[in-house]
C-alpha atoms as a PDB file:
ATOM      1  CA  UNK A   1     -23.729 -20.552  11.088  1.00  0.00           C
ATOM      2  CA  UNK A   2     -22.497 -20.546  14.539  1.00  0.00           C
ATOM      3  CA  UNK A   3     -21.178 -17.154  16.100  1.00  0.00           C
ATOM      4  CA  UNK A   4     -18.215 -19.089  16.454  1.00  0.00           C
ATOM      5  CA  UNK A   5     -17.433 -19.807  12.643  1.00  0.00           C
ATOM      6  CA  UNK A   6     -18.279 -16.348  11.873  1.00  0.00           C
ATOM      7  CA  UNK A   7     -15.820 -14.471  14.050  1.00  0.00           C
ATOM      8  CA  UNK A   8     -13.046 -17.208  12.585  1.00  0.00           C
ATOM      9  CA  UNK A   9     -14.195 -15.556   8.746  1.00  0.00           C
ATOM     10  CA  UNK A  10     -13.941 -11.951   9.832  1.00  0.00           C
ATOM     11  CA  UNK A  11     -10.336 -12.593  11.435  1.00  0.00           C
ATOM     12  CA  UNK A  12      -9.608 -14.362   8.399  1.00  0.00           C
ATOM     13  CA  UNK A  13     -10.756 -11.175   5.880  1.00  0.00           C
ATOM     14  CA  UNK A  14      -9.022  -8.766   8.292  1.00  0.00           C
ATOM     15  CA  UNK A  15      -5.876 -10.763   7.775  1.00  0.00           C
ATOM     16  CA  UNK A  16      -6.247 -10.440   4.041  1.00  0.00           C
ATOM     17  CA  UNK A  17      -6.687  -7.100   4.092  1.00  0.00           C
ATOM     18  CA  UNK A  18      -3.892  -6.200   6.233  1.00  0.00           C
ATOM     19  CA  UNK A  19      -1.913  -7.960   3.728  1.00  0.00           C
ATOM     20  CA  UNK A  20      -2.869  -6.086   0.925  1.00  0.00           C
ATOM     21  CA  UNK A  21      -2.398  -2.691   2.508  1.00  0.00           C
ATOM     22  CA  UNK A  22       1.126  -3.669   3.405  1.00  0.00           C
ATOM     23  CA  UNK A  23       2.149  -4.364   0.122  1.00  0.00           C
ATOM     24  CA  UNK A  24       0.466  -1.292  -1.584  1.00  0.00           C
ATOM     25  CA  UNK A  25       2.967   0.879   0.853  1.00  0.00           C
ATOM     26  CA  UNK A  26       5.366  -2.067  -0.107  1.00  0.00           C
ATOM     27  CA  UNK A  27       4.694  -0.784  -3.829  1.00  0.00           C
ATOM     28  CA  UNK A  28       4.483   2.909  -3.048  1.00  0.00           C
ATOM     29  CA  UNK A  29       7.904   2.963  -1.286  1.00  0.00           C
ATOM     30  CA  UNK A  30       9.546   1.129  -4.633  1.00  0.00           C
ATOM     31  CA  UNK A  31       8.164   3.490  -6.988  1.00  0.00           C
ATOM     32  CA  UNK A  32       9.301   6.338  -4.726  1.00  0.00           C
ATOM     33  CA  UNK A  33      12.706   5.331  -4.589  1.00  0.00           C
ATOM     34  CA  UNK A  34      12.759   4.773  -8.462  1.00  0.00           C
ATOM     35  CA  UNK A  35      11.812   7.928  -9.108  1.00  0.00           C
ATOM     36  CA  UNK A  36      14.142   9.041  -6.663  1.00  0.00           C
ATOM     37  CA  UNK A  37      17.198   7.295  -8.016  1.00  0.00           C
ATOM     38  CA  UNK A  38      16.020   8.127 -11.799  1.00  0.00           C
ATOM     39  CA  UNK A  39      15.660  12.205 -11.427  1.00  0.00           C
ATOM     40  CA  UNK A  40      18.076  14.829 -10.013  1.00  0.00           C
ATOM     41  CA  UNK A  41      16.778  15.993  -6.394  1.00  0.00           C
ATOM     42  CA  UNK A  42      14.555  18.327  -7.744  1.00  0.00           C
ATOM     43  CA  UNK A  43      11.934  16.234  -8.356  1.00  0.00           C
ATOM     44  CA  UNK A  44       9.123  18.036 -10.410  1.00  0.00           C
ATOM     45  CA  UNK A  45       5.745  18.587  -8.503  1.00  0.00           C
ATOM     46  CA  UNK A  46       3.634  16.671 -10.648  1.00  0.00           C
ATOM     47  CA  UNK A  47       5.569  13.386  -9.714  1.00  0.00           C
ATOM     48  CA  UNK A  48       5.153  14.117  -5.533  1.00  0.00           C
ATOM     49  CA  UNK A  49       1.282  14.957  -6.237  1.00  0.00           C
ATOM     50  CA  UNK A  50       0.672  11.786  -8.383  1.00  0.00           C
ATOM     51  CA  UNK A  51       2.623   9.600  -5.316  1.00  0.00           C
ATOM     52  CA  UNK A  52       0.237  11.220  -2.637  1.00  0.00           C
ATOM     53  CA  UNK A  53      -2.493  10.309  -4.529  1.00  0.00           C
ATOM     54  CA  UNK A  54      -1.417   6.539  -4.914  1.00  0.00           C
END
């Protein structure tokens, strides 16, 4: 393996990553807003925890 063809894989797995992360917050932000939409304002504090821990 040349250093060459290695750097190309690790670009390639950052990439991948970076796409995943972006659509777990993609994901986060939906569920947010459904709860959002389906309860009055005062959301209870059990839903907010269980979001930060997502």
């Amino acid at each position: 393996m040349s250093p060459k063809i290695k750097i190309k894989i690790k670009s390639k797995i950052k990439i991948k990553i970076k796409i995943k992360i972006k659509i777990k917050i993609k994901i986060k932000i939906k569920i947010k807003i459904k709860i959002k939409r389906s309860q009055p304002a005062a959301a209870p504090t059990g839903v907010a925890t269980a979001l930060k821990n997502l």
